[in-house]
Protein backbone atom coordinates (compact mmCIF):
# COMPACT_ATOMS: atom_id res chain seq x y z
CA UNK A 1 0.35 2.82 14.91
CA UNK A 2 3.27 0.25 13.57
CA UNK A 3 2.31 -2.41 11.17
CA UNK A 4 1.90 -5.39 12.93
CA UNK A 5 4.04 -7.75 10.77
CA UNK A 6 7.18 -6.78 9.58
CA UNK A 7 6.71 -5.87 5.75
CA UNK A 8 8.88 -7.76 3.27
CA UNK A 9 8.76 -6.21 0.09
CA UNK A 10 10.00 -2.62 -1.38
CA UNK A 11 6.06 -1.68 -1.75
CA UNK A 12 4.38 -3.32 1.63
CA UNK A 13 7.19 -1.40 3.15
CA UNK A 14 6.27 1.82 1.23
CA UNK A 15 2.45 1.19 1.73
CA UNK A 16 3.33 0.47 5.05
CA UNK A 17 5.18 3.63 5.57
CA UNK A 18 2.69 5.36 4.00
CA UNK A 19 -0.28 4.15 5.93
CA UNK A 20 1.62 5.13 8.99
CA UNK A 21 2.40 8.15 8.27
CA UNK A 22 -1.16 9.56 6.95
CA UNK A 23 -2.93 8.13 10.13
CA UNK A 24 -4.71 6.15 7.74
CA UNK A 25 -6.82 3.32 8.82
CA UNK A 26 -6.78 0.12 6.64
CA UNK A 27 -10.68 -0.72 7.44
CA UNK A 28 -11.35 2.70 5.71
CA UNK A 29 -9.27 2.44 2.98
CA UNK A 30 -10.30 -1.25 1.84
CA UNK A 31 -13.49 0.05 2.22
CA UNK A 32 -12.63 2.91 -0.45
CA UNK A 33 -11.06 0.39 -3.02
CA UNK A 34 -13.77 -2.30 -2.58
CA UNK A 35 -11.23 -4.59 -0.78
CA UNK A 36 -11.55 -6.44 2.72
CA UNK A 37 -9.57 -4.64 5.63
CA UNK A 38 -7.16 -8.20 5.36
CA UNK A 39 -6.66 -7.47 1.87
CA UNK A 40 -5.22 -4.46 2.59
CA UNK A 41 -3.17 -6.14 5.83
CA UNK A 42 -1.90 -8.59 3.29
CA UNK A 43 -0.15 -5.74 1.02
CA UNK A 44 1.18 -4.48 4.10
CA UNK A 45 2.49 -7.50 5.27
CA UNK A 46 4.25 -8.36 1.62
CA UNK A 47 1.90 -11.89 1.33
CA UNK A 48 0.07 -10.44 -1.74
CA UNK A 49 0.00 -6.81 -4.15
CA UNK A 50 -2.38 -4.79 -5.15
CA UNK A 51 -3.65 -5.27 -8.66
CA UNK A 52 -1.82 -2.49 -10.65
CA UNK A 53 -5.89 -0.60 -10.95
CA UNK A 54 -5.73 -0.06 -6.94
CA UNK A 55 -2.72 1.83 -7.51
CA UNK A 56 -4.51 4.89 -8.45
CA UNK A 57 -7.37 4.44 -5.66
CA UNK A 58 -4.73 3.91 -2.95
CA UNK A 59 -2.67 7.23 -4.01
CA UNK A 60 -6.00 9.12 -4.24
CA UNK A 61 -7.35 7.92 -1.27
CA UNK A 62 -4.19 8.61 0.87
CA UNK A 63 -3.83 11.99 -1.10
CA UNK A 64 -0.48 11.14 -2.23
CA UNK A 65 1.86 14.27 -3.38
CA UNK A 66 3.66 13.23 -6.73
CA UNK A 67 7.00 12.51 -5.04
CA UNK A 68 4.90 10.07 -3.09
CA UNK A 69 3.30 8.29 -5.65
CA UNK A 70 6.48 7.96 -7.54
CA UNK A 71 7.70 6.63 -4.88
CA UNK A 72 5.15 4.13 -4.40
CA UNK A 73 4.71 3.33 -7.82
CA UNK A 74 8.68 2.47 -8.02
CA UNK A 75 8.05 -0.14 -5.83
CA UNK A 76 5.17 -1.97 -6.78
CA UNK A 77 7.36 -2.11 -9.93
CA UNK A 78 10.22 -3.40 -8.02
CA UNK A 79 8.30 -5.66 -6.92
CA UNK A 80 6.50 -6.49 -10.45
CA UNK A 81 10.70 -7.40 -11.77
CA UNK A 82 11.77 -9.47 -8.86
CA UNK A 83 8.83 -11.67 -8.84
């Protein structure tokens, strides 16, 4: 199911992707990083990041292969530069 806001950074459009792409539901995996379901929205959407500890919890959660999480982890630091 698409994202329901357009994403706006290099990682909500990666998390996005990624979300997407597992079938992953965002109630479930807030619920896994001890987040509300509109935190996770919000990194979707590009309004707000993870902190850099829910990096790990997202890529284990989604069971990330290492070309993923390289991937992902490129652009939260993208992100973490242009900011």
């Amino acid at each position: 199911m698409p994202t329901s806001a357009t994403p706006t950074t290099p990682f909500s459009a990666a998390l996005s992707r990624l979300i997407e792409a597992r079938g992953v539901k965002k109630g479930a995996l807030a619920s896994k990083l001890g987040v509300r379901p509109a935190t996770v929205s919000s990194w979707c959407s590009g309004q707000h990041r993870p902190d850099v500890r829910h990096l790990a919890g997202i890529e284990a959660f989604m069971r990330l292969d290492q070309v993923e999480a390289r991937m992902l982890r490129d652009a939260y630091v993208e992100v973490s530069t242009t900011h």
